[in-house]
N, C-alpha and C. Protein backbone atom coordinates (compact mmCIF):
# COMPACT_ATOMS: atom_id res chain seq x y z
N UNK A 1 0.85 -1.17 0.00
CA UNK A 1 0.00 0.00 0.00
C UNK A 1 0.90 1.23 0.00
N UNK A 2 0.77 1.45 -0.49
CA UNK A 2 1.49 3.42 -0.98
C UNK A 2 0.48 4.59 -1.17
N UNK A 3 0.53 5.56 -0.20
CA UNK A 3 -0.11 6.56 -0.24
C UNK A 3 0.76 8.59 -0.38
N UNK A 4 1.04 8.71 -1.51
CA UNK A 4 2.21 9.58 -1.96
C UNK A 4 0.94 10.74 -2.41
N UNK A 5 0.86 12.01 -1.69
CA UNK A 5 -0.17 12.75 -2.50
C UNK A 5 0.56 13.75 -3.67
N UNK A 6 0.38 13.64 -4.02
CA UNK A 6 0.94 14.39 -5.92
C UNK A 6 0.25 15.43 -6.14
N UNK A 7 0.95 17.05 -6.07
CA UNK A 7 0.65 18.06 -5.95
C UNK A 7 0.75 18.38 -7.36
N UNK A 8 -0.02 18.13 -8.78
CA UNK A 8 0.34 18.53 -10.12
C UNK A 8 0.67 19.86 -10.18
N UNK A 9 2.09 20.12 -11.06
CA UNK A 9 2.18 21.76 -12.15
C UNK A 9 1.37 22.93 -11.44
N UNK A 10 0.06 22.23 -12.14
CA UNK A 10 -1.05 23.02 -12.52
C UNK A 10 -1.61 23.25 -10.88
N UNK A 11 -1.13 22.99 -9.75
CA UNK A 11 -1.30 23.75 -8.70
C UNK A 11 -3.06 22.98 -8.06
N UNK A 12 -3.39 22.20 -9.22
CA UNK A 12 -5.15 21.88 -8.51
C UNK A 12 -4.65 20.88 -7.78
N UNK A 13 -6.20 20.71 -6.97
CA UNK A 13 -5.84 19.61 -5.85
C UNK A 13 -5.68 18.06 -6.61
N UNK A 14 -4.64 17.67 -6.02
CA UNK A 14 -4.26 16.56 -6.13
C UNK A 14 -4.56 15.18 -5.57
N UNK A 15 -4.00 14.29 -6.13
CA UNK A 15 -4.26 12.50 -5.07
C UNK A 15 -3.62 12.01 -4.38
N UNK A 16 -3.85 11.35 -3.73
CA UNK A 16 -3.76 10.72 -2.45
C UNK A 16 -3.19 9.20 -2.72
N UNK A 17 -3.47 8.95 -4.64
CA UNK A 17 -2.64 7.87 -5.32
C UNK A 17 -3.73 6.84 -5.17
N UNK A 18 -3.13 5.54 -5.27
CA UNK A 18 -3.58 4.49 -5.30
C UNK A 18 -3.19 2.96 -4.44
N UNK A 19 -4.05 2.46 -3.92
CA UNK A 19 -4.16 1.25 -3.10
C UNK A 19 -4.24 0.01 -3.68
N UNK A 20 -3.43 -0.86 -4.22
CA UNK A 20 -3.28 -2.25 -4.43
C UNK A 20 -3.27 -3.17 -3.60
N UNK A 21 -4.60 -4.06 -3.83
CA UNK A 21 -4.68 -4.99 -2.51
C UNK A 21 -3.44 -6.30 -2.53
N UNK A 22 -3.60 -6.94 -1.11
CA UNK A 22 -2.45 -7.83 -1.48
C UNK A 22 -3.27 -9.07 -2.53
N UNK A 23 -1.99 -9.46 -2.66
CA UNK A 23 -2.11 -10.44 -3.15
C UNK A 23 -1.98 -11.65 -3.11
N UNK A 24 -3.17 -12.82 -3.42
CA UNK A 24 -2.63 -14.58 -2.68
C UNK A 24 -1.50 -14.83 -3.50
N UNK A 25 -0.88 -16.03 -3.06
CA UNK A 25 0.46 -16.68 -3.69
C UNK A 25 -0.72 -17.26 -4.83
N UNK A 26 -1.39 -17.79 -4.83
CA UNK A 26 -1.81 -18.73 -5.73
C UNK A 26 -2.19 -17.72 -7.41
N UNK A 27 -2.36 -16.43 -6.71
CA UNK A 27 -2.88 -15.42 -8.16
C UNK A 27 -1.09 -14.77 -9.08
N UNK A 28 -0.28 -14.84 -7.55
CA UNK A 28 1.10 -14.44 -8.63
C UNK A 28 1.48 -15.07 -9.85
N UNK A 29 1.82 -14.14 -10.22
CA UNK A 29 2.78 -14.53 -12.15
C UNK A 29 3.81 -15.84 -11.99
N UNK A 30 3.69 -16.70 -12.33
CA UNK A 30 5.34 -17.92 -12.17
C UNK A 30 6.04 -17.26 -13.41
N UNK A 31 6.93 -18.07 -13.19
CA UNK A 31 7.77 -18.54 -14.45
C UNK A 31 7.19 -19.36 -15.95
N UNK A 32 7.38 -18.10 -16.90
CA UNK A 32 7.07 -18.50 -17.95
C UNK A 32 4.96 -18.64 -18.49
N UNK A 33 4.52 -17.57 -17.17
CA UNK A 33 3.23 -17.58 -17.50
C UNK A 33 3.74 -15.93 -17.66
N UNK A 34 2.59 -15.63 -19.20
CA UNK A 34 2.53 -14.26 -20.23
C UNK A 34 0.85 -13.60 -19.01
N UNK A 35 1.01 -12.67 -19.18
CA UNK A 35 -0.23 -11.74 -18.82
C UNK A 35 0.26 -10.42 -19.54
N UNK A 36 -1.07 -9.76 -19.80
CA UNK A 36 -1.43 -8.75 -20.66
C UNK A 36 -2.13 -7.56 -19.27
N UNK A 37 -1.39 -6.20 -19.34
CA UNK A 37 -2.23 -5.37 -18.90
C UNK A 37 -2.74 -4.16 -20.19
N UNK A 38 -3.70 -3.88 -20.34
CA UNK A 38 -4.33 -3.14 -20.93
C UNK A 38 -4.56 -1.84 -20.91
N UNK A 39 -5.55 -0.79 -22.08
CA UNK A 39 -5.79 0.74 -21.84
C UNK A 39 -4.64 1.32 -21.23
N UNK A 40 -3.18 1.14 -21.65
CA UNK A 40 -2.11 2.06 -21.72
C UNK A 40 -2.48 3.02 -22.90
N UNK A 41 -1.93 4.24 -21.72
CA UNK A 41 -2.40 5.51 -22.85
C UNK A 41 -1.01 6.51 -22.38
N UNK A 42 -0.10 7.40 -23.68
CA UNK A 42 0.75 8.23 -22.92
C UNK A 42 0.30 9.49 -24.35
N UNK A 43 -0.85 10.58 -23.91
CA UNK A 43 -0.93 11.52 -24.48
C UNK A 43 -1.27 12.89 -24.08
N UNK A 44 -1.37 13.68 -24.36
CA UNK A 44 -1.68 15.23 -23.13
C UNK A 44 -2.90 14.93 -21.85
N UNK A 45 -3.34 14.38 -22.33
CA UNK A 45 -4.57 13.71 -21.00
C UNK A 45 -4.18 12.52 -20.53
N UNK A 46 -3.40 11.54 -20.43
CA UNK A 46 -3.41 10.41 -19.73
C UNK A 46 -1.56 10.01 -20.11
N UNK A 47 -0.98 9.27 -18.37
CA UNK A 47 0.60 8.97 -19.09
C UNK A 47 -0.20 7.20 -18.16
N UNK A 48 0.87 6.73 -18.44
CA UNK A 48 0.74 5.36 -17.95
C UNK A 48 1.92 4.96 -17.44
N UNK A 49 2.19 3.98 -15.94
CA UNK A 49 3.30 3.46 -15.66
C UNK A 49 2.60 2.04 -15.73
N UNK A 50 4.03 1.31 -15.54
CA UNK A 50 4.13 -0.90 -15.02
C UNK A 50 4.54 -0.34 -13.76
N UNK A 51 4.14 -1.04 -12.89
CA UNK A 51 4.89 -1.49 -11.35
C UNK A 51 4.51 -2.97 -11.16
N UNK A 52 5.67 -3.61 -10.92
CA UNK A 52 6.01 -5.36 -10.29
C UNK A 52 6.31 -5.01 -8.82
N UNK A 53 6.03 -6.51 -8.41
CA UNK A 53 6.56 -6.80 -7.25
C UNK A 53 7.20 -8.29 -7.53
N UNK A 54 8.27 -8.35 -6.73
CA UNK A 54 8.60 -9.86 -6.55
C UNK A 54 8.25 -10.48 -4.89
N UNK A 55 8.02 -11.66 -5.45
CA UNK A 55 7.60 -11.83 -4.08
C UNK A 55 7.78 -13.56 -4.25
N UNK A 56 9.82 -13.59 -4.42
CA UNK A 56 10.53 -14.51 -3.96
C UNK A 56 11.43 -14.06 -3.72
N UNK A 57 12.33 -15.11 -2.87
CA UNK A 57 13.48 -14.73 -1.94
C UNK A 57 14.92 -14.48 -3.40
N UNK A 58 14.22 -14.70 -4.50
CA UNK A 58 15.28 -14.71 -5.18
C UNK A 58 15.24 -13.23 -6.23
N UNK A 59 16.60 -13.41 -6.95
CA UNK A 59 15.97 -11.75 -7.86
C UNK A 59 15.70 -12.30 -9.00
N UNK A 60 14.67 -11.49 -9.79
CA UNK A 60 13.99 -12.23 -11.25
C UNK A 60 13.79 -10.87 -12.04
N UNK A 61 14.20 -11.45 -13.17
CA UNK A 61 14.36 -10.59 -14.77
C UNK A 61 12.63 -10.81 -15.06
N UNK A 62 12.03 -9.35 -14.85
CA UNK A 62 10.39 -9.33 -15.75
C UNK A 62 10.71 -8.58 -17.19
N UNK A 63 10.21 -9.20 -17.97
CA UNK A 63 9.77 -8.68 -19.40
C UNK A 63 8.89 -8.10 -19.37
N UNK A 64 9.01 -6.51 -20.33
CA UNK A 64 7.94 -5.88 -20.44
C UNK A 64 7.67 -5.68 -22.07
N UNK A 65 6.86 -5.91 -22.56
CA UNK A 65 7.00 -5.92 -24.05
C UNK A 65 5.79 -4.84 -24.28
N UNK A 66 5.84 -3.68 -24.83
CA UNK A 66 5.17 -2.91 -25.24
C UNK A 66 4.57 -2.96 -26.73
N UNK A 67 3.15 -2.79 -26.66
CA UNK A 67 2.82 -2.80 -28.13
C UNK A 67 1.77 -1.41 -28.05
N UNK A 68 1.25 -1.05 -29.69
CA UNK A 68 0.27 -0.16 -29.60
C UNK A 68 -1.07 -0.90 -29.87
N UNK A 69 -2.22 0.11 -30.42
CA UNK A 69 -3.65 -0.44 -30.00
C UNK A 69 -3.78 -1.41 -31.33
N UNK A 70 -3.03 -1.25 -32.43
CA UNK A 70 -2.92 -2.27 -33.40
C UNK A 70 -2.44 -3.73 -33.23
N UNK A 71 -1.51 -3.45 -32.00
CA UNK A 71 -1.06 -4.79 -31.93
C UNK A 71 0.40 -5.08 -32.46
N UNK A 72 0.95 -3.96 -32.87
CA UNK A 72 2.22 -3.86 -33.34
C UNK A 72 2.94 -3.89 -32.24
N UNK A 73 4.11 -5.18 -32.42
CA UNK A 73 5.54 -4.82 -31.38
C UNK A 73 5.97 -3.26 -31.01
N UNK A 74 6.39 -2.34 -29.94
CA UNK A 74 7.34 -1.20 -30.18
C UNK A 74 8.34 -1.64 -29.43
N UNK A 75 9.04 -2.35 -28.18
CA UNK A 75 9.69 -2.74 -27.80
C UNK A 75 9.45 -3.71 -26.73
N UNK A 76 10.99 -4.17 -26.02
CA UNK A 76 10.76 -5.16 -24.77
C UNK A 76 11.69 -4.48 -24.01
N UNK A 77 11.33 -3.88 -22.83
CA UNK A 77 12.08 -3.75 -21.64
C UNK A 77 12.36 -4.53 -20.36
N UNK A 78 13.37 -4.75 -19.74
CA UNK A 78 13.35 -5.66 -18.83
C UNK A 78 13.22 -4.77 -17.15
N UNK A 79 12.54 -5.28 -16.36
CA UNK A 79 13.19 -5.27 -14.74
C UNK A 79 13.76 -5.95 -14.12
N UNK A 80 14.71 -5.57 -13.42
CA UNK A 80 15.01 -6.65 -12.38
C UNK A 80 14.62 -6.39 -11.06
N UNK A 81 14.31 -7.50 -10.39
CA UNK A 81 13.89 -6.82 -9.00
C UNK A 81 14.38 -7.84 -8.00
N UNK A 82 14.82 -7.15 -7.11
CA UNK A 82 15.53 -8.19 -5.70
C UNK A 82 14.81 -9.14 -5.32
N UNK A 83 15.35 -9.91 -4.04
CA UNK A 83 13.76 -10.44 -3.08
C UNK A 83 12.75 -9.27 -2.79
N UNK A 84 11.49 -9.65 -2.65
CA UNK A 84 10.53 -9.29 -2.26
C UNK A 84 10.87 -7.66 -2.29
N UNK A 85 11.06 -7.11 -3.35
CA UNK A 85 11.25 -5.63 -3.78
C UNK A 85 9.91 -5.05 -4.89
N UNK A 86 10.04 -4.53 -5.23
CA UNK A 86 8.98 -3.25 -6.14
C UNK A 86 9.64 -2.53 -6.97
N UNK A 87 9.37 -2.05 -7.68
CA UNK A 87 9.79 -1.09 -8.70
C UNK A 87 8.68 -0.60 -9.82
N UNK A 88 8.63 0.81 -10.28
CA UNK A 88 7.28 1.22 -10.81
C UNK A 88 8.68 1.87 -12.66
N UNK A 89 8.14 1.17 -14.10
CA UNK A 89 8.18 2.25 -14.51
C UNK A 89 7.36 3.22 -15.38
N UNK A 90 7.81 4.48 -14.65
CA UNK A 90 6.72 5.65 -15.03
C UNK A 90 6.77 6.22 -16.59
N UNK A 91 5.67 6.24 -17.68
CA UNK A 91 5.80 6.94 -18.35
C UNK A 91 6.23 5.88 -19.27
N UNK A 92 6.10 4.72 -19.23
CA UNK A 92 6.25 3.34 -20.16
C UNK A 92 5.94 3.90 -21.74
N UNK A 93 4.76 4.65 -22.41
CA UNK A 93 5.09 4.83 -23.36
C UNK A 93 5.90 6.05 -23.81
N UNK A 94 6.15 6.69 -22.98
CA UNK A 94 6.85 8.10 -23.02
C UNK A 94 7.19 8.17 -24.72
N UNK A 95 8.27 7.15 -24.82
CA UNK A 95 9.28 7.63 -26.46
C UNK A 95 7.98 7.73 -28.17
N UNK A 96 6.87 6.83 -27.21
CA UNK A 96 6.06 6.25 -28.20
C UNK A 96 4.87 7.60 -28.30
N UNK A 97 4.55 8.45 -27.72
CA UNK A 97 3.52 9.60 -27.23
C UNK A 97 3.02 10.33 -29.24
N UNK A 98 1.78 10.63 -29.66
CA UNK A 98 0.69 10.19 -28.60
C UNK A 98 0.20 8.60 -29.03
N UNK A 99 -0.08 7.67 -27.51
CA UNK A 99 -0.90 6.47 -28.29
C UNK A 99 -1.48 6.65 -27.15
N UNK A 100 -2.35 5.70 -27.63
CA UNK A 100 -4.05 5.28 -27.00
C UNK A 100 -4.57 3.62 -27.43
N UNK A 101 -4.72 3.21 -26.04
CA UNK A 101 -5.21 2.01 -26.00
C UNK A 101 -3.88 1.23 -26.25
N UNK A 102 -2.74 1.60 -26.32
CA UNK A 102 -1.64 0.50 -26.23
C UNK A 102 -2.10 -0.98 -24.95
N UNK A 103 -0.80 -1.64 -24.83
CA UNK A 103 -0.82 -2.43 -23.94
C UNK A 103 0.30 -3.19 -23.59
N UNK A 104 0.78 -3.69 -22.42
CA UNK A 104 1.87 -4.58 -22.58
C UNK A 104 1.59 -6.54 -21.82
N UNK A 105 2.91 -6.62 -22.47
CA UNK A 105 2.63 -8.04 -21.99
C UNK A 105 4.13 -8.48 -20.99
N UNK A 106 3.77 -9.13 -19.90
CA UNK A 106 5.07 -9.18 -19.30
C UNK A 106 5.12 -10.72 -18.57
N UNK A 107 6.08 -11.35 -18.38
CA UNK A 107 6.59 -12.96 -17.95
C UNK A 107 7.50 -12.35 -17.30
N UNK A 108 8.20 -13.39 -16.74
CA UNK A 108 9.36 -14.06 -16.50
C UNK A 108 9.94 -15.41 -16.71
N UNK A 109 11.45 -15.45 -17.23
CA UNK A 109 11.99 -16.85 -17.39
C UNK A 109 12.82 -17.09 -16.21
N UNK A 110 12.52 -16.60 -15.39
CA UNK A 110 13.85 -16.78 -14.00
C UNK A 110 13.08 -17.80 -13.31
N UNK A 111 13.59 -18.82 -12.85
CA UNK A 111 13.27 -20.09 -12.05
C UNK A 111 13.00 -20.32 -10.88
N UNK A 112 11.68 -20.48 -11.06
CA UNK A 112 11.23 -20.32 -8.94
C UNK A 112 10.20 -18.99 -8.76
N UNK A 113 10.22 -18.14 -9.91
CA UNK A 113 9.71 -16.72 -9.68
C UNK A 113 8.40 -16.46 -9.54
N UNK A 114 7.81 -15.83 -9.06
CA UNK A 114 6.41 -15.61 -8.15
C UNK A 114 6.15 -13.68 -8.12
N UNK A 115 5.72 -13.52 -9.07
CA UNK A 115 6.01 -11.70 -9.64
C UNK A 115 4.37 -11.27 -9.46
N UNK A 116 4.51 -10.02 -9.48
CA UNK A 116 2.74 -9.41 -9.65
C UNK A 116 3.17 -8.00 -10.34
N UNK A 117 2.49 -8.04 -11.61
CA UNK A 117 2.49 -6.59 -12.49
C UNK A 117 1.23 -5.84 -12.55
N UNK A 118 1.01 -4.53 -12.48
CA UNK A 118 -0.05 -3.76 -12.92
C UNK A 118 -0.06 -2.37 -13.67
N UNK A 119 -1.27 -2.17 -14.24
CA UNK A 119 -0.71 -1.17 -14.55
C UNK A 119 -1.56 0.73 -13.92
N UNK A 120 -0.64 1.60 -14.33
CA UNK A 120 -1.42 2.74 -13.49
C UNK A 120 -1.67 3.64 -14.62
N UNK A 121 -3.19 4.00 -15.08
CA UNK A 121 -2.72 5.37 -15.83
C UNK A 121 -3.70 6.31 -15.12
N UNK A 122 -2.94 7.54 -15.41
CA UNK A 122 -3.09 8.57 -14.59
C UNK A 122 -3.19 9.86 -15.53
N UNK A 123 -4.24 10.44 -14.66
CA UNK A 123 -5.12 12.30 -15.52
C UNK A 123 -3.82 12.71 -15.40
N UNK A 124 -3.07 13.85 -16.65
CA UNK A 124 -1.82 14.23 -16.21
C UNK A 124 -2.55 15.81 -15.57
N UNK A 125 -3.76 16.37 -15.45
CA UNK A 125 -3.88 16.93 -14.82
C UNK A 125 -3.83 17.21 -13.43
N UNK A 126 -4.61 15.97 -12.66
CA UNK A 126 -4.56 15.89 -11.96
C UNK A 126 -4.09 14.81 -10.98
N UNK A 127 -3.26 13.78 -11.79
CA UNK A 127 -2.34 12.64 -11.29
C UNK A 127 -3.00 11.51 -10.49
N UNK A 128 -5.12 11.91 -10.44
CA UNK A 128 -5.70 10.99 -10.54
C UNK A 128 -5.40 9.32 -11.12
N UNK A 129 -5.05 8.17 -10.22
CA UNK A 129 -4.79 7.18 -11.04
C UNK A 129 -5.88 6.03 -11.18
N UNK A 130 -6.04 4.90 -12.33
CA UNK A 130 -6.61 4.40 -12.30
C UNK A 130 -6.17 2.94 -12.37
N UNK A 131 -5.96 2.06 -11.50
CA UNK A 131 -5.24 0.84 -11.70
C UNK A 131 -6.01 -0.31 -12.78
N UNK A 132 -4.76 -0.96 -13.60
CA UNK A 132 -4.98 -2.11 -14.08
C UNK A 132 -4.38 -3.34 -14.13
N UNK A 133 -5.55 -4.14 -13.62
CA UNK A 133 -4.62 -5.38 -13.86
C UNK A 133 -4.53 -6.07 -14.51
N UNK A 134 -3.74 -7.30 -14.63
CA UNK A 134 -2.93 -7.95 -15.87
C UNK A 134 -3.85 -9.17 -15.66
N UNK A 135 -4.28 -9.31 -17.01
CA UNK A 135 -4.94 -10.15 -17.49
C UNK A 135 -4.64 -11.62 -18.03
């Protein structure tokens, strides 16, 4: 749970962010299972981040493979993340701007691994977020 309030630019009132519930072992990502998070958008109204968690004692390489709303490859980025660490990245389509309705798809091949991805997009007005999860 992370509660960071985000004072936008533009000086209006801001959020208070977003609450991800936990999660059972039995719903985490393994090794070598694909999930899709969806409605990635990075354009003057909406940016989008990925945030993982690992949640094994070991460190594991996540794939992030970005596509647009066609379905076209644009790239694959990787994370790594310690034991039982987090990491968010913000602004995933940044290089790609403007798209709408993109999406990514993310695994792992690291052995033993037990991961959880989602995704956040957020009003760039008001840094309102809206979580999604991976499908």
């Amino acid at each position: 749970m992370s509660r960071t309030y985000n004072m936008p630019g533009a000086k209006v009132a801001g959020t208070f962010g977003q609450g991800i519930p936990g999660i059972p072992t039995d719903r985490m990502i393994t090794t070598g299972v694909k999930k899709r998070i969806i409605f990635m958008n990075e354009n003057d109204e909406l940016r989008s981040n990925v945030g993982c968690q690992n949640g094994s004692p070991e460190t594991v390489r996540i794939f992030i493979e970005l596509f647009n709303s066609e379905g076209d490859p644009l790239e694959t980025r990787t994370m790594d993340l310690q034991p039982y660490s987090n990491n968010q990245i913000t602004r995933v389509f940044r290089n790609y701007s403007p798209i709408s309705a993109g999406y990514v798809d993310i695994w792992t091949t690291t052995d033993g691994a037990s991961i959880y991805c989602y995704g956040s997009v957020l009003d760039n007005l008001t840094s309102d977020p809206t979580t999604v999860l991976p499908q």
